[in-house]
C-alpha atoms as a PDB file:
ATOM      1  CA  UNK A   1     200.596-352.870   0.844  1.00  0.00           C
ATOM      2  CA  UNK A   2     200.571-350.556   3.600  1.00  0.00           C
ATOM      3  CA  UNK A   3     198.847-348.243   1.412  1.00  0.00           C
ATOM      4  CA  UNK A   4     195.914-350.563   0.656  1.00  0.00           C
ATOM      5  CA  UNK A   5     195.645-351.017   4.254  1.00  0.00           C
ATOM      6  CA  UNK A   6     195.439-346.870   5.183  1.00  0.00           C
ATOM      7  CA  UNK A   7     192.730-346.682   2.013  1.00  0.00           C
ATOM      8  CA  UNK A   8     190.884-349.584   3.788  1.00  0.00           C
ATOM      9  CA  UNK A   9     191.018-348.146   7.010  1.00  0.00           C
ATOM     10  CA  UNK A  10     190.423-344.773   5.781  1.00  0.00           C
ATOM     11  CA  UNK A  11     186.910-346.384   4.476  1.00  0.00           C
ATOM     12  CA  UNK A  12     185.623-347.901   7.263  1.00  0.00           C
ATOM     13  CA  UNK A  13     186.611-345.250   9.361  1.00  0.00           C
ATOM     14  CA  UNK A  14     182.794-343.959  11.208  1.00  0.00           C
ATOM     15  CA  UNK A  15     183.385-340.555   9.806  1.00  0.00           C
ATOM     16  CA  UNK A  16     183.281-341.701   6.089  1.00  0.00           C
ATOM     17  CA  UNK A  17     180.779-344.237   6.510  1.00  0.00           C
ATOM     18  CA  UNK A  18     178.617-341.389   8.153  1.00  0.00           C
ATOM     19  CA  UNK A  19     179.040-339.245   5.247  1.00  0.00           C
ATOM     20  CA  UNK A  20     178.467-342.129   2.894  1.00  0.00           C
ATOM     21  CA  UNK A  21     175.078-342.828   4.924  1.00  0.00           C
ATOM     22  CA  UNK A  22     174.419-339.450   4.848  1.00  0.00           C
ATOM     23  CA  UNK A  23     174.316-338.731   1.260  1.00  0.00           C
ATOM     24  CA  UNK A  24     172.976-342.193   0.383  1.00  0.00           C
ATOM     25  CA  UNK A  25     170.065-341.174   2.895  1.00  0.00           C
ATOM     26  CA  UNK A  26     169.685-337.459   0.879  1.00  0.00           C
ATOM     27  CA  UNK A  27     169.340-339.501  -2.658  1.00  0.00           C
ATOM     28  CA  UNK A  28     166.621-341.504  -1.381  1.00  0.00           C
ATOM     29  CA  UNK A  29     164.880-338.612   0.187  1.00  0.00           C
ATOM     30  CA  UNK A  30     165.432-336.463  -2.981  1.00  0.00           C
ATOM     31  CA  UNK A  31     164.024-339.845  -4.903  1.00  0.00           C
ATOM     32  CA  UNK A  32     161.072-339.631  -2.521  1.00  0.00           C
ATOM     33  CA  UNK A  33     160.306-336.007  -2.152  1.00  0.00           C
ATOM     34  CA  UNK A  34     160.069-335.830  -6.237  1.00  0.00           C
ATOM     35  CA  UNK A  35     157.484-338.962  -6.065  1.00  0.00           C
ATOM     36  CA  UNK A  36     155.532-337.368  -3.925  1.00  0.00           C
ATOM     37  CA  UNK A  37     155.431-333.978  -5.542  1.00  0.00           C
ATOM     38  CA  UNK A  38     152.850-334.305  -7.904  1.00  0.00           C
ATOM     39  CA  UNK A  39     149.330-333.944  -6.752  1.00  0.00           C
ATOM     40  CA  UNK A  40     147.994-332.524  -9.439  1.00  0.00           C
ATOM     41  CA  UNK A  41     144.029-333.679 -10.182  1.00  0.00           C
ATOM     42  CA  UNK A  42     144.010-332.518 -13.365  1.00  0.00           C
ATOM     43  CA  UNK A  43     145.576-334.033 -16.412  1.00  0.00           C
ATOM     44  CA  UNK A  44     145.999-331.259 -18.952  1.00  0.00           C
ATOM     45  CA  UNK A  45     146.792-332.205 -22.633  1.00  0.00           C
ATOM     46  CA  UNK A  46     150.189-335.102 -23.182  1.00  0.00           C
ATOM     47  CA  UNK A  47     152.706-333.539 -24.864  1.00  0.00           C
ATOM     48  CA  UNK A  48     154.550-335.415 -27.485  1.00  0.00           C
ATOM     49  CA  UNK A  49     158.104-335.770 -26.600  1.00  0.00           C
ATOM     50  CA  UNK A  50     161.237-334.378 -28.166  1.00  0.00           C
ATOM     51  CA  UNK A  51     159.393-333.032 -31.276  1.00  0.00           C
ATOM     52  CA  UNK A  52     158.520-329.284 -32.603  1.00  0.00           C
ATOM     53  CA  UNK A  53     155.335-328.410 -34.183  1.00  0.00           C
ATOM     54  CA  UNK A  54     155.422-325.079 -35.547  1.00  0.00           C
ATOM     55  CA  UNK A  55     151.995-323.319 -34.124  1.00  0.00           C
ATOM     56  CA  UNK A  56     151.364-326.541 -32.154  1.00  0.00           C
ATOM     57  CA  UNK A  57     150.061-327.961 -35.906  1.00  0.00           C
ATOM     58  CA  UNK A  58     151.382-331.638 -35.818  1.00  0.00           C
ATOM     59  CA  UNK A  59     149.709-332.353 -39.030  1.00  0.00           C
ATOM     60  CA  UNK A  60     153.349-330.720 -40.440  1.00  0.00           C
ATOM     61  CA  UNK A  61     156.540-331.860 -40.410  1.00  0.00           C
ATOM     62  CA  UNK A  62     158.078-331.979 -37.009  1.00  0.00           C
ATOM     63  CA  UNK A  63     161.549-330.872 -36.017  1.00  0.00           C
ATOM     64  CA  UNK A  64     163.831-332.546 -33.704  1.00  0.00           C
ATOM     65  CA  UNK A  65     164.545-330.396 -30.690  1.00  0.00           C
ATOM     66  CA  UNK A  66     167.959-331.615 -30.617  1.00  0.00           C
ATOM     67  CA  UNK A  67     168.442-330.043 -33.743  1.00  0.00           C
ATOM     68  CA  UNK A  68     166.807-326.551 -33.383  1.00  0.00           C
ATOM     69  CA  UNK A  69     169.282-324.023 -31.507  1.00  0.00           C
ATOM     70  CA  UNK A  70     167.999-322.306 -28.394  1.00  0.00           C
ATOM     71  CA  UNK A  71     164.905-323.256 -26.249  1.00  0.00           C
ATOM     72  CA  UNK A  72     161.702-322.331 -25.647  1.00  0.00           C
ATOM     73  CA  UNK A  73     161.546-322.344 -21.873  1.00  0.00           C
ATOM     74  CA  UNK A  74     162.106-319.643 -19.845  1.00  0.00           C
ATOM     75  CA  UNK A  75     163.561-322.200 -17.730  1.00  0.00           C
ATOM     76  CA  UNK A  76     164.084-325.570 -19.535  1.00  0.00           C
ATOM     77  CA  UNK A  77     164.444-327.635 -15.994  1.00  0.00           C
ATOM     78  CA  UNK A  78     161.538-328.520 -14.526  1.00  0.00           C
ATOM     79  CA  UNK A  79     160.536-326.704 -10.937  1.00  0.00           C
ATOM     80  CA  UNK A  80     158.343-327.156  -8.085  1.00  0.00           C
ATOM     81  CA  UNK A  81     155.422-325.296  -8.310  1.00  0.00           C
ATOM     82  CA  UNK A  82     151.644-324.866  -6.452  1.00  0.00           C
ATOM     83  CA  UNK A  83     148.697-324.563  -8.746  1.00  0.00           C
ATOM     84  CA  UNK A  84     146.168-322.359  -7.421  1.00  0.00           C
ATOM     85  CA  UNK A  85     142.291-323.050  -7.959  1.00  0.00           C
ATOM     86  CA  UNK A  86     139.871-321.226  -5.793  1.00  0.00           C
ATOM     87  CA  UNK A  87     141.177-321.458  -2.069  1.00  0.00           C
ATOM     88  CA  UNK A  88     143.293-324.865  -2.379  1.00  0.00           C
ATOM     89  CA  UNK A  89     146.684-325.649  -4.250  1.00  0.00           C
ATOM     90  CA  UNK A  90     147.555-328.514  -5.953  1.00  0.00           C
ATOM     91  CA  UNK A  91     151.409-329.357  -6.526  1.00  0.00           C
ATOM     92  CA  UNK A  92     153.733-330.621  -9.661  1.00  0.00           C
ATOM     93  CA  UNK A  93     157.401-329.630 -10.947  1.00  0.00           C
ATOM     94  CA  UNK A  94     156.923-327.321 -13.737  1.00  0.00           C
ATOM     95  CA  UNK A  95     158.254-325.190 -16.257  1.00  0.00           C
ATOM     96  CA  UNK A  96     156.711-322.522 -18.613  1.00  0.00           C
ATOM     97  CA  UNK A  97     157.005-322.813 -22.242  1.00  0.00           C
ATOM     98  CA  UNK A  98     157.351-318.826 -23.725  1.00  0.00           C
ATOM     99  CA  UNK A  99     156.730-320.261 -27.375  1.00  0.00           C
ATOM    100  CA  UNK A 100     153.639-322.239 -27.157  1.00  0.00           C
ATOM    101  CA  UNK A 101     152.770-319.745 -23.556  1.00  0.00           C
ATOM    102  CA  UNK A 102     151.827-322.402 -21.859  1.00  0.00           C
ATOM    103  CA  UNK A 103     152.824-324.533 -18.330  1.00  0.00           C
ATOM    104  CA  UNK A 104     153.836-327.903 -18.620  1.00  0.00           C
ATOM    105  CA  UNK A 105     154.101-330.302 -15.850  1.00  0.00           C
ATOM    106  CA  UNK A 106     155.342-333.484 -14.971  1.00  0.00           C
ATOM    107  CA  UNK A 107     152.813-336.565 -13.515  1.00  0.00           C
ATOM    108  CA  UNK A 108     153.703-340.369 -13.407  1.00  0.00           C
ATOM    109  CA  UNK A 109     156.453-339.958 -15.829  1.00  0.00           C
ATOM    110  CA  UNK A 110     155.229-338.333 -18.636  1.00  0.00           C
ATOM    111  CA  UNK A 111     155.101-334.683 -19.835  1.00  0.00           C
ATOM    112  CA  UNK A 112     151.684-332.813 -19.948  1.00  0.00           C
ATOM    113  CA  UNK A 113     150.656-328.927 -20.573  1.00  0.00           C
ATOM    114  CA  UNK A 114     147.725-327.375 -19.443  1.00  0.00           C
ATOM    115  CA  UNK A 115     144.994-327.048 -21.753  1.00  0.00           C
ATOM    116  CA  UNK A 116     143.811-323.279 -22.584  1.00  0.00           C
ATOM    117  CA  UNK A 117     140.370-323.689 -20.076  1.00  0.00           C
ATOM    118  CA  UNK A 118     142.808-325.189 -17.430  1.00  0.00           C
ATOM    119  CA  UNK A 119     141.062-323.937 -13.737  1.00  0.00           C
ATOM    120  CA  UNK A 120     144.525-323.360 -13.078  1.00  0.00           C
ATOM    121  CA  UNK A 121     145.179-319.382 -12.971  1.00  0.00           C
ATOM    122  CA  UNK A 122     147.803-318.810 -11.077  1.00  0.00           C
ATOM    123  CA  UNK A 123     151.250-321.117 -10.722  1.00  0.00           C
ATOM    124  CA  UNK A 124     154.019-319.797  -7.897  1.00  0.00           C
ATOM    125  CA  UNK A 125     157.230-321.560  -8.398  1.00  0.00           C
ATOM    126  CA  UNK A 126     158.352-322.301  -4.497  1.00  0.00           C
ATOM    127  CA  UNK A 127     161.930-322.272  -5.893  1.00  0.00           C
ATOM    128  CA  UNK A 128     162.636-319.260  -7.384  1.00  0.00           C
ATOM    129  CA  UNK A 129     158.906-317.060  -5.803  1.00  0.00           C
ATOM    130  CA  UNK A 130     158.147-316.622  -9.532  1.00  0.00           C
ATOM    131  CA  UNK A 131     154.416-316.279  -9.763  1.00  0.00           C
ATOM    132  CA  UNK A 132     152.864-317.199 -13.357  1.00  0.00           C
ATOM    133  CA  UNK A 133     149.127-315.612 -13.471  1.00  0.00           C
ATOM    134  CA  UNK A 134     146.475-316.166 -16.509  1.00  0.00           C
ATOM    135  CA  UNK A 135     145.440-312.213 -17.776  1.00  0.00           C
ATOM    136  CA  UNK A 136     142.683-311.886 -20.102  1.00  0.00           C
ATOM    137  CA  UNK A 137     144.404-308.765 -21.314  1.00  0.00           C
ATOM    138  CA  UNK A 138     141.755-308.778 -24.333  1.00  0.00           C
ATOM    139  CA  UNK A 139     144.440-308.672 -26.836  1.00  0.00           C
ATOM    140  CA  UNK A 140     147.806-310.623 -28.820  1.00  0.00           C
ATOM    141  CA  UNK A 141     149.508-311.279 -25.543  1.00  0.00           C
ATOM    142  CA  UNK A 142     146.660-312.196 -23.414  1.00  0.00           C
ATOM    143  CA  UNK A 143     147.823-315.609 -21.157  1.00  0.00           C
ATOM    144  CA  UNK A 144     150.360-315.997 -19.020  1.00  0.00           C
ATOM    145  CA  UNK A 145     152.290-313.106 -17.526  1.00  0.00           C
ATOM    146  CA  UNK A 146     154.831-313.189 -14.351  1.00  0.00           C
ATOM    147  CA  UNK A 147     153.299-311.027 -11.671  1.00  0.00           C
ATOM    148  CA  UNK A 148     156.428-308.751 -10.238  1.00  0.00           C
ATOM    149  CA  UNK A 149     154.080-306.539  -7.975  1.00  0.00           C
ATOM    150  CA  UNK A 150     150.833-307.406  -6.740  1.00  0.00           C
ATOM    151  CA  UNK A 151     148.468-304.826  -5.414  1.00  0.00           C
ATOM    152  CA  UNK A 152     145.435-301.968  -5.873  1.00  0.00           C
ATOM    153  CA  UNK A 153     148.000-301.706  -8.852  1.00  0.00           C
ATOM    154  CA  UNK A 154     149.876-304.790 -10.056  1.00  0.00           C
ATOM    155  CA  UNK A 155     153.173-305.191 -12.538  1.00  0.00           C
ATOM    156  CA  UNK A 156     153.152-308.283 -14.978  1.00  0.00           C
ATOM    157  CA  UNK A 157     155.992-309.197 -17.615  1.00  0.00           C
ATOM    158  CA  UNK A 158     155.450-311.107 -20.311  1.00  0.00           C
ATOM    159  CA  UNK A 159     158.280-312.888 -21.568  1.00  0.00           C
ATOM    160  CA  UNK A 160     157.996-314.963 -25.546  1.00  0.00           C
ATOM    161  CA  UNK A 161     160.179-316.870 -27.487  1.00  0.00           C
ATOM    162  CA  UNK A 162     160.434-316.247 -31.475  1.00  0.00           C
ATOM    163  CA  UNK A 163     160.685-319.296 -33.341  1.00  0.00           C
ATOM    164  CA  UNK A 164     163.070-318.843 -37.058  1.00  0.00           C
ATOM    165  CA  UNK A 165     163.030-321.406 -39.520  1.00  0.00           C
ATOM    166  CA  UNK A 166     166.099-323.229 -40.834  1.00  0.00           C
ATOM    167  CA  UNK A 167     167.533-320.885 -44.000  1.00  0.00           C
ATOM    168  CA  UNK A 168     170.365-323.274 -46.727  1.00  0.00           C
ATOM    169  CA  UNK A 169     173.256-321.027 -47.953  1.00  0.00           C
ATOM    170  CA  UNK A 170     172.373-319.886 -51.262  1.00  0.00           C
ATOM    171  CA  UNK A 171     175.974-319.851 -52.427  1.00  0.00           C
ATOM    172  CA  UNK A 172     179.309-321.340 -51.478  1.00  0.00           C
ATOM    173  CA  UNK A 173     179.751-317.877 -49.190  1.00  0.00           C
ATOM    174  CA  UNK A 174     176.987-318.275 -46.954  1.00  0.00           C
ATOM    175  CA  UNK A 175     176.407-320.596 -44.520  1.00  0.00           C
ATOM    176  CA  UNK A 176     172.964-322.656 -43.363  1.00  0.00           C
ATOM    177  CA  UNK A 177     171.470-321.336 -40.749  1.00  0.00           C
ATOM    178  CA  UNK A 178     169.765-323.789 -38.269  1.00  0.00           C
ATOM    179  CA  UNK A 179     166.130-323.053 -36.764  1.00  0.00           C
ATOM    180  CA  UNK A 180     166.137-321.340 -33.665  1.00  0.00           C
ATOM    181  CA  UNK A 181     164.249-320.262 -30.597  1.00  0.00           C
ATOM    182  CA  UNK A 182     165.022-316.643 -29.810  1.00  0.00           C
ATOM    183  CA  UNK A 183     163.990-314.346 -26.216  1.00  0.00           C
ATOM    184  CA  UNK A 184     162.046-311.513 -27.573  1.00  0.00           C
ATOM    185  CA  UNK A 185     162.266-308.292 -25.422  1.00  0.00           C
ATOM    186  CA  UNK A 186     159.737-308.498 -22.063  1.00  0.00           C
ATOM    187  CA  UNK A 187     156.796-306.277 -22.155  1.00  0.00           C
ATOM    188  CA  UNK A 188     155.159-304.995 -19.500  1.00  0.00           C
ATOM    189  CA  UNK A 189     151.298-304.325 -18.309  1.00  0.00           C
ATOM    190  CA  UNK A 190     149.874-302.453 -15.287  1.00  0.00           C
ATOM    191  CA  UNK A 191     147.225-303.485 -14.517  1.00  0.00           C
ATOM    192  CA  UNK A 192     145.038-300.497 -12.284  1.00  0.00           C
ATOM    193  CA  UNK A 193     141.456-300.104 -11.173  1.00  0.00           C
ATOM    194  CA  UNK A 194     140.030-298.598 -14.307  1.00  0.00           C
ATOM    195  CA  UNK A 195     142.214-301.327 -16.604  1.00  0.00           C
ATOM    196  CA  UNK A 196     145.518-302.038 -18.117  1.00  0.00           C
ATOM    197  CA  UNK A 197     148.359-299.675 -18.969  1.00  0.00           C
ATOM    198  CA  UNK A 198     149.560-302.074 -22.454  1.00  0.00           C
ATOM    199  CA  UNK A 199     152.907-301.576 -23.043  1.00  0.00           C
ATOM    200  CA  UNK A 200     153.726-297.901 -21.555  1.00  0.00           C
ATOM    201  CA  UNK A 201     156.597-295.868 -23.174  1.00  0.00           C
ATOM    202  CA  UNK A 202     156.842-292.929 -21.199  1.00  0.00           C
ATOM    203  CA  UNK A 203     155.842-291.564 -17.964  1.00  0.00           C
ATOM    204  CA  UNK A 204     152.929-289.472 -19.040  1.00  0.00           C
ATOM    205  CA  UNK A 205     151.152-292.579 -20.276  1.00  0.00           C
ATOM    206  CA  UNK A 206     151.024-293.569 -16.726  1.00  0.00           C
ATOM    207  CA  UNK A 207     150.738-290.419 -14.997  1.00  0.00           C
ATOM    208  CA  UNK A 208     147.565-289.285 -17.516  1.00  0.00           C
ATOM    209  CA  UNK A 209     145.821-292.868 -15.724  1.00  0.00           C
ATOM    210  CA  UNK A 210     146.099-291.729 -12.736  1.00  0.00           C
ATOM    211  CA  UNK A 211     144.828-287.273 -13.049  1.00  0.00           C
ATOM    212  CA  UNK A 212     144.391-287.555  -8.774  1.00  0.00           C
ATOM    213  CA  UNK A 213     148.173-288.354  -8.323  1.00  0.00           C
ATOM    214  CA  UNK A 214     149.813-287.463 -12.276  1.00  0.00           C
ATOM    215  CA  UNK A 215     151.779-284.306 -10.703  1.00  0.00           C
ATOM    216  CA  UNK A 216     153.336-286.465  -7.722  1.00  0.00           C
ATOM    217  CA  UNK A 217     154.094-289.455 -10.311  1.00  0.00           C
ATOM    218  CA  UNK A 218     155.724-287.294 -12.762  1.00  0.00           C
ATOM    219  CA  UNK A 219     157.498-285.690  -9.756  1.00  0.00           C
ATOM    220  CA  UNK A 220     158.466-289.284  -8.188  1.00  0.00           C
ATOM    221  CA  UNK A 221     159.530-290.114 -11.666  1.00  0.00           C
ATOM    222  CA  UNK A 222     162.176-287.534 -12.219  1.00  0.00           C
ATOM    223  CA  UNK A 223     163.777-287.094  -9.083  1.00  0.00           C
ATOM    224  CA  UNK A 224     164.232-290.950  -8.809  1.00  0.00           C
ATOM    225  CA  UNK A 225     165.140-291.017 -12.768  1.00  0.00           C
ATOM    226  CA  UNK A 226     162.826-293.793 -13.527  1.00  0.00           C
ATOM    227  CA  UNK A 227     163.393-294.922 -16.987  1.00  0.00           C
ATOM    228  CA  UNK A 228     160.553-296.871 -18.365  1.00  0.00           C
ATOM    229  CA  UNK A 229     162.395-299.679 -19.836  1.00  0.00           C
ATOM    230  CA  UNK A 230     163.882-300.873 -16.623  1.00  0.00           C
ATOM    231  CA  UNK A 231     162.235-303.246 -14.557  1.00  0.00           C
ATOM    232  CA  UNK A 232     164.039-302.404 -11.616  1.00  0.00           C
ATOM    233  CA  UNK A 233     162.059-298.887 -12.287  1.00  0.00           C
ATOM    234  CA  UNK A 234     158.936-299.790 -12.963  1.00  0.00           C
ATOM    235  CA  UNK A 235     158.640-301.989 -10.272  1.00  0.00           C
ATOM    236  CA  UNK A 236     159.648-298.522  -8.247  1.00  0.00           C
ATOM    237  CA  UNK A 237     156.835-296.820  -9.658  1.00  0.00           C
ATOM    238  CA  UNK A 238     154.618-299.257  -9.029  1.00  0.00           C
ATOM    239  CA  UNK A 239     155.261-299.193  -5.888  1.00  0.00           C
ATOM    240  CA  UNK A 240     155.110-296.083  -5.240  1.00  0.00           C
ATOM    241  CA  UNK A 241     151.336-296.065  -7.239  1.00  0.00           C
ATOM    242  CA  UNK A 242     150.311-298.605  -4.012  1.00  0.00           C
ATOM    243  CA  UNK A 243     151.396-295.949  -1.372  1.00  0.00           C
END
């Protein structure tokens, strides 16, 4: 009895019943704030809901995302994010989808992507300072890219996801294999004044796009042992392209 009595007390005490306000108060404004977050004007294309179409062709037989391992999001929870057209931004939670290479957003509900001709050309991610930006690269990968460093000389990665068919065992000592979304490798552009550098390899691709600066790059380059492959690096080097 006297135990029921301390748990009562202990309840109505003001310092619980503050906290209990308190958080009850940060639901509602959470609630709120996520109401209010999309502005978004434009529409885009409505996605259909928990089903795969390989190459976006739902004319075939759909798959059940429950039942395909991996993702295709480079995130899977949606984020805040501004959309950028000319001088104004517009606002929605988002998320990118590396598969299809396209940004889906949430309004009243219901799940939407943006259509290839979206206006939208740039999408920063006020959660993370991710910035998604359009590139008409004029080849495969041309679309969305992350921008890592902006400048005279700008740094974009861009990230896919590699969709695999389901595979049955052929015998009793194999197993199936489910489908599956796998994370290819990033790639990276650089995009300069005279065009991009696709994919670079090695230093004196860079260095030969630049003839002003190439013996100060390939300088920069050793003593600070840039390796190519590293982000961390590159983003060095691009840096150091913007002094």
């Amino acid at each position: 009895m006297n135990n029921c009595i301390f748990e009562s007390n202990k309840l109505n005490s003001p310092y619980t019943m503050k906290k209990i306000i308190t958080s009850i108060l940060l639901v509602l404004t959470i609630a709120l704030s996520a109401q209010q977050m999309t502005t978004l004007s434009y529409d885009g294309s409505r996605l259909l809901n928990h089903t795969f179409y390989q190459n976006g062709d739902s004319s075939s037989k759909g798959i059940s995302y429950d039942d395909i391992q991996g993702n295709p999001y480079y995130d899977k929870v949606f984020s805040p994010a501004k959309f950028y057209i000319a001088d104004r931004a517009e606002t929605a939670v988002a998320r990118y989808n590396m598969y299809f290479d396209e940004v889906e957003f949430k309004k009243d509900e219901e799940t939407y992507s943006l259509v290839p001709d979206s206006p939208f050309t740039r999408i920063e991610f006020t959660r993370t300072k991710e910035v998604l930006v359009k590139l008409d690269t004029d080849d495969d990968l041309k679309g969305y890219f992350f921008e890592l460093i902006n400048g005279k000389n700008a740094l974009y990665k861009k990230v896919k996801s590699q969709f695999k068919n389901a595979v049955a065992a052929k015998n009793s000592y194999e197993i199936d294999r489910p489908a599956s979304f796998n994370t290819l490798d990033p790639v990276y552009y650089i995009k300069t004044e005279s065009g991009y550098i696709k994919k670079p390899k090695k230093i004196k691709e860079i260095a030969d796009a630049f003839p002003a600066k190439k013996e100060e790059i390939e300088k920069f380059a050793k003593s600070n042992n840039i390796k190519i492959n590293k982000e961390e690096d590159l983003i060095k080097l691009v840096k150091f392209l913007n002094q």
